[in-house]
Protein backbone atom coordinates (compact mmCIF):
# COMPACT_ATOMS: atom_id res chain seq x y z
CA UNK A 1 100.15 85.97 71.19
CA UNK A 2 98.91 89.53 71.97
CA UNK A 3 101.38 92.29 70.21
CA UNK A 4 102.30 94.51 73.46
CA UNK A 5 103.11 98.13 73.21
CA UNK A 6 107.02 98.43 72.73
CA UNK A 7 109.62 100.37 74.16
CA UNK A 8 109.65 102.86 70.44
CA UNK A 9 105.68 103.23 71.17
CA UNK A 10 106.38 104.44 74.74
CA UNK A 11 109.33 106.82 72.99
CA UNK A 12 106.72 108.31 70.69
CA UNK A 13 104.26 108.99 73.16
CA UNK A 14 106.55 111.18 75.18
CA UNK A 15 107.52 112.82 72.44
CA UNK A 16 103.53 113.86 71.81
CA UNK A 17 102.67 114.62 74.78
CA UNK A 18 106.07 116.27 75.81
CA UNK A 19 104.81 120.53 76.61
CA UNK A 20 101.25 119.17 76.80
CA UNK A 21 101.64 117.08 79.94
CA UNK A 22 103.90 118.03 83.35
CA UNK A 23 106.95 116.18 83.93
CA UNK A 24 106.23 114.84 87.43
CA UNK A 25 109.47 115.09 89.42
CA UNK A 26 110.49 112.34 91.85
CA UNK A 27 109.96 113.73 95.32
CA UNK A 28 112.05 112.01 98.16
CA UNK A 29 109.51 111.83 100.89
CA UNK A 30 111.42 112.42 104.78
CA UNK A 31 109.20 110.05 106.23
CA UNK A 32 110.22 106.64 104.93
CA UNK A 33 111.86 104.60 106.32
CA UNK A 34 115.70 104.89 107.03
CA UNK A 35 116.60 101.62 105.53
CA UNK A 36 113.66 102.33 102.63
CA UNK A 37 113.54 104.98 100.99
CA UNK A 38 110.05 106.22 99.66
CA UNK A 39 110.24 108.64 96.53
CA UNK A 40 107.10 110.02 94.99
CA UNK A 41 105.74 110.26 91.42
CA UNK A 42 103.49 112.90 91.96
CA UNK A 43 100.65 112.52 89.17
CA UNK A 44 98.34 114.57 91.10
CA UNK A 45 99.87 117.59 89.64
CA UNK A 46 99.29 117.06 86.47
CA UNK A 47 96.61 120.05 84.74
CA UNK A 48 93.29 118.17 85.34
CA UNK A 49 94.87 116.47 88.48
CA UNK A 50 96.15 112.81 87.50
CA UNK A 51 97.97 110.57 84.91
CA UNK A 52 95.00 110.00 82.59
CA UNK A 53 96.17 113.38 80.47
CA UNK A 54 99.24 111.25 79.40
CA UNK A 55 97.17 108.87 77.71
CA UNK A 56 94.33 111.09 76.49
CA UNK A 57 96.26 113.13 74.92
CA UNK A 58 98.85 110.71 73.30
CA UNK A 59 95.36 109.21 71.31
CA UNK A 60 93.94 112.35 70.53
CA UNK A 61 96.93 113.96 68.79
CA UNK A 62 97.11 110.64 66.69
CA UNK A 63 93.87 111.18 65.69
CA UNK A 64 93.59 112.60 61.75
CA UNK A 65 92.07 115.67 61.80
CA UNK A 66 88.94 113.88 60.14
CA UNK A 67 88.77 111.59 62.70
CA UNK A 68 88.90 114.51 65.57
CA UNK A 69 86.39 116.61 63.79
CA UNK A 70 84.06 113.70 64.60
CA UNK A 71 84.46 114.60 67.94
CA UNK A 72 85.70 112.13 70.68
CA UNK A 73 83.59 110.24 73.63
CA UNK A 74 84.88 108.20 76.49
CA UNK A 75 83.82 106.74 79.67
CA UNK A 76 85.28 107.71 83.36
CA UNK A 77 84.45 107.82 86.89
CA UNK A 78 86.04 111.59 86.52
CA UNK A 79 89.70 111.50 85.93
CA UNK A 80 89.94 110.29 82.60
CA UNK A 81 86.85 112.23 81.85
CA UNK A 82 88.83 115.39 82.56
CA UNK A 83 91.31 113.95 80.33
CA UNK A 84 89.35 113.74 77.03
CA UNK A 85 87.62 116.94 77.90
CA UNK A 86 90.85 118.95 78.86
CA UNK A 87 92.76 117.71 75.46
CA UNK A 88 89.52 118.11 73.57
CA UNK A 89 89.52 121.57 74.65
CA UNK A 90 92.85 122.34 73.66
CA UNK A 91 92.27 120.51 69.87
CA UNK A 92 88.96 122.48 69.66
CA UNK A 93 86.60 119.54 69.31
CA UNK A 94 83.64 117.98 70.90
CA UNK A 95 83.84 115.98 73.77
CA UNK A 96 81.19 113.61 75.08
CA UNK A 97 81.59 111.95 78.31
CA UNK A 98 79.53 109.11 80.01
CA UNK A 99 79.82 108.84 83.64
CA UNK A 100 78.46 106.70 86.35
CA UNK A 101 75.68 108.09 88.38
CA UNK A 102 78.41 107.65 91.54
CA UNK A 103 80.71 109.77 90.03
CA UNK A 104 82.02 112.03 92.82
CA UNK A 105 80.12 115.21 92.14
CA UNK A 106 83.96 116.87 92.38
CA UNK A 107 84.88 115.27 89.44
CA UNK A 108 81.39 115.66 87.09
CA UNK A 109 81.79 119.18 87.63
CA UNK A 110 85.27 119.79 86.77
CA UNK A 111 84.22 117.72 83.43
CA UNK A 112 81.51 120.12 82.72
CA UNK A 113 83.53 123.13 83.32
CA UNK A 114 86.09 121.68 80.37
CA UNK A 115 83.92 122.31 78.22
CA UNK A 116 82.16 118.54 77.49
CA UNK A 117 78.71 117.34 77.25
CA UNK A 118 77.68 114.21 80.19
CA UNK A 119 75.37 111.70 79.77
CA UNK A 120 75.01 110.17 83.19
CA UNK A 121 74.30 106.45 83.19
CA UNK A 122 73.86 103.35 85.92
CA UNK A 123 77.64 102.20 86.62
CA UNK A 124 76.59 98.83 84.72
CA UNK A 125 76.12 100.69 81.72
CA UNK A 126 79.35 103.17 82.19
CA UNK A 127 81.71 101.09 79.96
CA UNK A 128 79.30 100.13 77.04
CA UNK A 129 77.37 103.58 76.48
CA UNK A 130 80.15 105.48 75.16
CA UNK A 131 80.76 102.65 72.71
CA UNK A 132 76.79 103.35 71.36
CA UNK A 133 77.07 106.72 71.39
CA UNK A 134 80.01 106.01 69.26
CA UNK A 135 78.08 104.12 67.35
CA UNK A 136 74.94 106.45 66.44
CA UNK A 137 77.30 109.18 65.98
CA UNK A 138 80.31 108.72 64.54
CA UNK A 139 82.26 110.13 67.24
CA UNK A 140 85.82 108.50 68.03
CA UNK A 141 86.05 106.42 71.11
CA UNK A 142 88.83 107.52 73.65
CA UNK A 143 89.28 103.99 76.49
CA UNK A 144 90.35 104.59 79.37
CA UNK A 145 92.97 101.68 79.39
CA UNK A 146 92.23 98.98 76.93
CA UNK A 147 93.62 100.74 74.08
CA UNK A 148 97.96 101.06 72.69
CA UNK A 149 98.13 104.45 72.58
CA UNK A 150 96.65 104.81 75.98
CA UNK A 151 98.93 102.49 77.29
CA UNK A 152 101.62 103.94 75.80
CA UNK A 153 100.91 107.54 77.45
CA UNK A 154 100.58 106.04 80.70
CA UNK A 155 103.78 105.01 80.25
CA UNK A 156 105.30 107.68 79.90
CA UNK A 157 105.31 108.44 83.05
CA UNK A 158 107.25 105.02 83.57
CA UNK A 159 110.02 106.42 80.81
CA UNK A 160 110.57 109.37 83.54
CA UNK A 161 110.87 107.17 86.88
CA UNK A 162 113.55 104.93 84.95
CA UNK A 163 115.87 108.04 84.14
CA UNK A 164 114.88 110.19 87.40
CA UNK A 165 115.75 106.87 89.22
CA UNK A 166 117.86 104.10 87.26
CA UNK A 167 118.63 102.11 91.05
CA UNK A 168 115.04 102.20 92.40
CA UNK A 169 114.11 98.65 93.86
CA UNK A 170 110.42 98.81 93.81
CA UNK A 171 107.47 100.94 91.33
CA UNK A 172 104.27 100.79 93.41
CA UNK A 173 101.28 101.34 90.74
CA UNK A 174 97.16 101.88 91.10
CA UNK A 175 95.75 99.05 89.26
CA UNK A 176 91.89 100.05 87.94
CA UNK A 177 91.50 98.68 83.96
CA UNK A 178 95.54 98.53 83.95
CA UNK A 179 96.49 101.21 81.81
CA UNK A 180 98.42 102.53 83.96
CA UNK A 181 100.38 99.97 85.49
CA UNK A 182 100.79 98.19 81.53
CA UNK A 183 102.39 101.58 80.09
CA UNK A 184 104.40 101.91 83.63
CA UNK A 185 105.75 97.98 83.76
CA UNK A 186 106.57 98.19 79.92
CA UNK A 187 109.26 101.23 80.74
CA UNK A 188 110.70 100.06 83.35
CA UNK A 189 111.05 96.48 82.67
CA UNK A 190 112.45 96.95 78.96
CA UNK A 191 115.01 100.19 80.47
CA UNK A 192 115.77 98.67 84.01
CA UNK A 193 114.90 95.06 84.26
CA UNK A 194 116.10 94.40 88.09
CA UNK A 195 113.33 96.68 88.91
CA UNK A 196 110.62 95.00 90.64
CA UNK A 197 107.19 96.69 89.33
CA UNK A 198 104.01 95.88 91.81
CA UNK A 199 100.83 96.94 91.55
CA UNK A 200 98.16 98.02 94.24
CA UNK A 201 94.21 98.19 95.00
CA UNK A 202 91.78 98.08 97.03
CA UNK A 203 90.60 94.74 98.89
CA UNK A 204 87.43 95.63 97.96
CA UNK A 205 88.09 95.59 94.24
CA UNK A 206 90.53 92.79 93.91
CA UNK A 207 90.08 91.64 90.48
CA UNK A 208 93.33 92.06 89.11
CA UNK A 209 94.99 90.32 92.02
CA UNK A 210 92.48 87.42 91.15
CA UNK A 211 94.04 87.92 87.57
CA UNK A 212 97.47 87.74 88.24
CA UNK A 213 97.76 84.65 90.67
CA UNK A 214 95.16 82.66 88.71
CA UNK A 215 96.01 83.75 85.28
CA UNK A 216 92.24 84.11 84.20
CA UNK A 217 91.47 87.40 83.52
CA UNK A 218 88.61 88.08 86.93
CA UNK A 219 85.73 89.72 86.64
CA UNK A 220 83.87 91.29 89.54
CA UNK A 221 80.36 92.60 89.80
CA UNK A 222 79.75 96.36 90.32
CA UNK A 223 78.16 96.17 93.35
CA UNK A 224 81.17 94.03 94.96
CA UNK A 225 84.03 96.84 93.57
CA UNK A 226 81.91 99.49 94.15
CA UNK A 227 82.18 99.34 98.21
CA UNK A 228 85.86 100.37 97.73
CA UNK A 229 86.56 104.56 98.95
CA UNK A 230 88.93 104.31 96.29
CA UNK A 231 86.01 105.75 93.17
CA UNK A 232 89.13 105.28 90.57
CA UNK A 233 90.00 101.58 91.03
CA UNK A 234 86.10 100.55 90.82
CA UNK A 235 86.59 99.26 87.50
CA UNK A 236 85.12 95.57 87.84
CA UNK A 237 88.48 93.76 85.09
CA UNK A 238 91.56 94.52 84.04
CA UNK A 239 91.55 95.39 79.72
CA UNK A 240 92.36 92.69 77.40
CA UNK A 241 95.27 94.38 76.29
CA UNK A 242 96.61 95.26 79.92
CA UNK A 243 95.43 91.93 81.31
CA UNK A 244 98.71 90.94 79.05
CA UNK A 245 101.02 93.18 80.13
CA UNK A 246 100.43 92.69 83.52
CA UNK A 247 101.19 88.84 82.70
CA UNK A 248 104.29 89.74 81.06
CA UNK A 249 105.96 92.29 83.05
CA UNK A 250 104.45 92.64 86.73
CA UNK A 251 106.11 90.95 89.69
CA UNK A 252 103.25 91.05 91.68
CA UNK A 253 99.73 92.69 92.49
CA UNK A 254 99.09 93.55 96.73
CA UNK A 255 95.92 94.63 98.09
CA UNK A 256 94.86 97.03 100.65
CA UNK A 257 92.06 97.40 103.45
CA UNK A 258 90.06 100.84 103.21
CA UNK A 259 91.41 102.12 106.56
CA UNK A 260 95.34 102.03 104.81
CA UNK A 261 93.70 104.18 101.68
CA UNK A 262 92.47 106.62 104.72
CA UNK A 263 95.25 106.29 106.11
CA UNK A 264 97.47 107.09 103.47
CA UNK A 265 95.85 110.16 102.35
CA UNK A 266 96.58 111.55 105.71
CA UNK A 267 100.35 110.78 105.57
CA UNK A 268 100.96 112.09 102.19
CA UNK A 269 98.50 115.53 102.86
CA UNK A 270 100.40 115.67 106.28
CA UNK A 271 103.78 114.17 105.55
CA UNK A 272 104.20 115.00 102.01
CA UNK A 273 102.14 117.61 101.36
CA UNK A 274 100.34 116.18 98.38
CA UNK A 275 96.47 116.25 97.92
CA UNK A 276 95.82 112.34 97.23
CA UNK A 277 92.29 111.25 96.11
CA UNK A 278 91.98 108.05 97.44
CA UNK A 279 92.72 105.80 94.64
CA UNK A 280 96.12 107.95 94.28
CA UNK A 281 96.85 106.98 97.79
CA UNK A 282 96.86 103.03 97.40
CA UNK A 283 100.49 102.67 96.40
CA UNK A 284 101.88 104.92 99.15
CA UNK A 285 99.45 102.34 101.85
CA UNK A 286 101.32 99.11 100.27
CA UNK A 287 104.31 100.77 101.40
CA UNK A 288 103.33 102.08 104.59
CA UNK A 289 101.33 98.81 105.60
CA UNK A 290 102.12 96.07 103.04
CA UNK A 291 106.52 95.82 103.62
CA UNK A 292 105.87 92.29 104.32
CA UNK A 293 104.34 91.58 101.29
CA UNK A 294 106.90 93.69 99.01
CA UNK A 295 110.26 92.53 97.76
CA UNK A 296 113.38 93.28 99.75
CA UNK A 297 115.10 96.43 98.36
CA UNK A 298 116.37 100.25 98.89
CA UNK A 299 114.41 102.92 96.51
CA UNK A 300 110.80 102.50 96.80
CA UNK A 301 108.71 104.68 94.28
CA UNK A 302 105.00 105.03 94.84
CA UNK A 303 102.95 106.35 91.98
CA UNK A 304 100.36 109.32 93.39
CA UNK A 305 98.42 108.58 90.72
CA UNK A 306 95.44 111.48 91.31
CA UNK A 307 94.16 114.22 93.54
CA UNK A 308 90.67 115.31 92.32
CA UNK A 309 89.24 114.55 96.02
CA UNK A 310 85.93 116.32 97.00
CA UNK A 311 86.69 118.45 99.78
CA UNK A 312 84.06 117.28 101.88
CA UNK A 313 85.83 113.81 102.06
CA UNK A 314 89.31 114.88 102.30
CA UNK A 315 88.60 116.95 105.15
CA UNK A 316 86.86 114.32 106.87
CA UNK A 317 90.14 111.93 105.83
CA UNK A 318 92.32 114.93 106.50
């Protein structure tokens, strides 16, 4: 049986990254419905613009210092690039970053400007370079998801929704590699049971969906998750490790057409007044679009998990 991250692990992690990372508040968002609530866990606002800091950072200051003068590499689409290069930054080490030749342009640039080196490869090759590079190099490998201490950062931002909110109903989570939604689940199923914890994506990219009714951990090709708006959730499987977690402690996984993602960014730029990317926007369409396929209940949160749009496209969404 696969050890899962416990509730301690989740308590260390926000103890690391506590002054490093910003406590999200929970916003109460007017424009929910009466009988529904809708509060916001605003993610977006972290420093580099999303909840990947929370896990990058929790690894890298467990690093020894031998191991972080090796320098660190990782793989990302953009936000947990500007993750690993933002904490590298602050540690004073190298960071080496391979990212997909999609890559919003948005996102490879704020990378650069961190301060870390790109390699830019084919997205089939985007999760096994940085494990090479690794390799030749000696450089420590940061994942994105499939890793404890990741998990546990992500999580953290689960620990805060539980205290911020002890009654809420529902957590609406992205689901990409399942970082994210592991660390999240873990908190709020170990402090608040009751809590119903459901994760979101994209039609398009369905995989963990697949994974969670079928119990198989799905695989989709690149090409099929790679139609999806939403350039965060394009990741083609859940993690071994989350792929676990998500068995254990999700109630459910609902999916959403592109036109809710668009649609979504426009309610919470115009409602809420929160810059969404659009995989930061998919939790906030299961509410707005997916009530009949959510559990009954008061307190809805909805995890805004990013905002590193380009402007180009949120304008155009806007």
């Amino acid at each position: 049986m696969t050890n899962l991250v416990t509730l301690d692990e989740l308590r260390e992690a926000h103890k690391r990254v506590t002054g490093a990372v910003v406590r999200t508040p929970l916003l109460p968002c007017p424009h929910g419905d009466a009988d529904r609530p809708l509060w916001l866990k605003p993610e977006s606002l972290q420093p580099i613009g999303a909840f990947k800091l929370r896990g990058a950072h929790n690894l890298i200051a467990s690093l020894t210092d031998e191991e972080r003068a090796r320098g660190v590499v990782a793989h990302s689409s953009g936000n947990h690039a500007q993750a690993v290069a933002y904490t590298a930054r602050r540690f004073g080490i190298r960071a080496v970053i391979v990212m997909p030749d999609t890559a919003p342009a948005v996102k490879v640039e704020a990378t650069r400007a961190l301060g870390a080196e790109i390699v830019m490869v084919t997205p089939d090759r985007r999760d096994t370079a940085a494990f090479e590079l690794a390799e030749e190099h000696g450089y420590t490998a940061v994942p994105p998801y499939d890793d404890r201490r990741i998990i546990a950062g992500q999580g953290t931002a689960g620990l805060e929704i539980a205290e911020d909110l002890p009654d809420a109903s529902t957590v609406l989570v992205p689901v990409s590699g399942g970082g994210l939604i592991s660390g999240i689940a873990t908190a709020v199923k170990s402090l608040r049971p009751d809590t119903k914890v459901i994760g979101v994506e994209p039609e398009l990219a369905a995989d963990a969906a697949e994974s969670l009714r079928t119990g198989v951990r799905a695989t989709w090709p690149s090409e099929a998750t790679y139609r999806t708006i939403a350039d965060g959730l394009r990741t083609t499987s859940l993690g071994e490790l989350p792929f676990a977690h998500v068995l254990r402690y999700v109630d459910d996984i609902v999916t959403v057409s592109e036109d809710q993602i668009r649609a979504a960014v426009r309610f919470l730029g115009r409602s809420a007044r929160l810059v969404a990317e659009p995989s930061g926007a998919v939790a906030t369409a299961a509410y707005l679009f997916r009530r009949d396929a959510l559990p009954p209940g008061r307190d809805h949160v909805a995890v805004v998990s990013g905002g590193n749009v380009d402007p180009a496209l949120y304008a155009q969404l806007i």
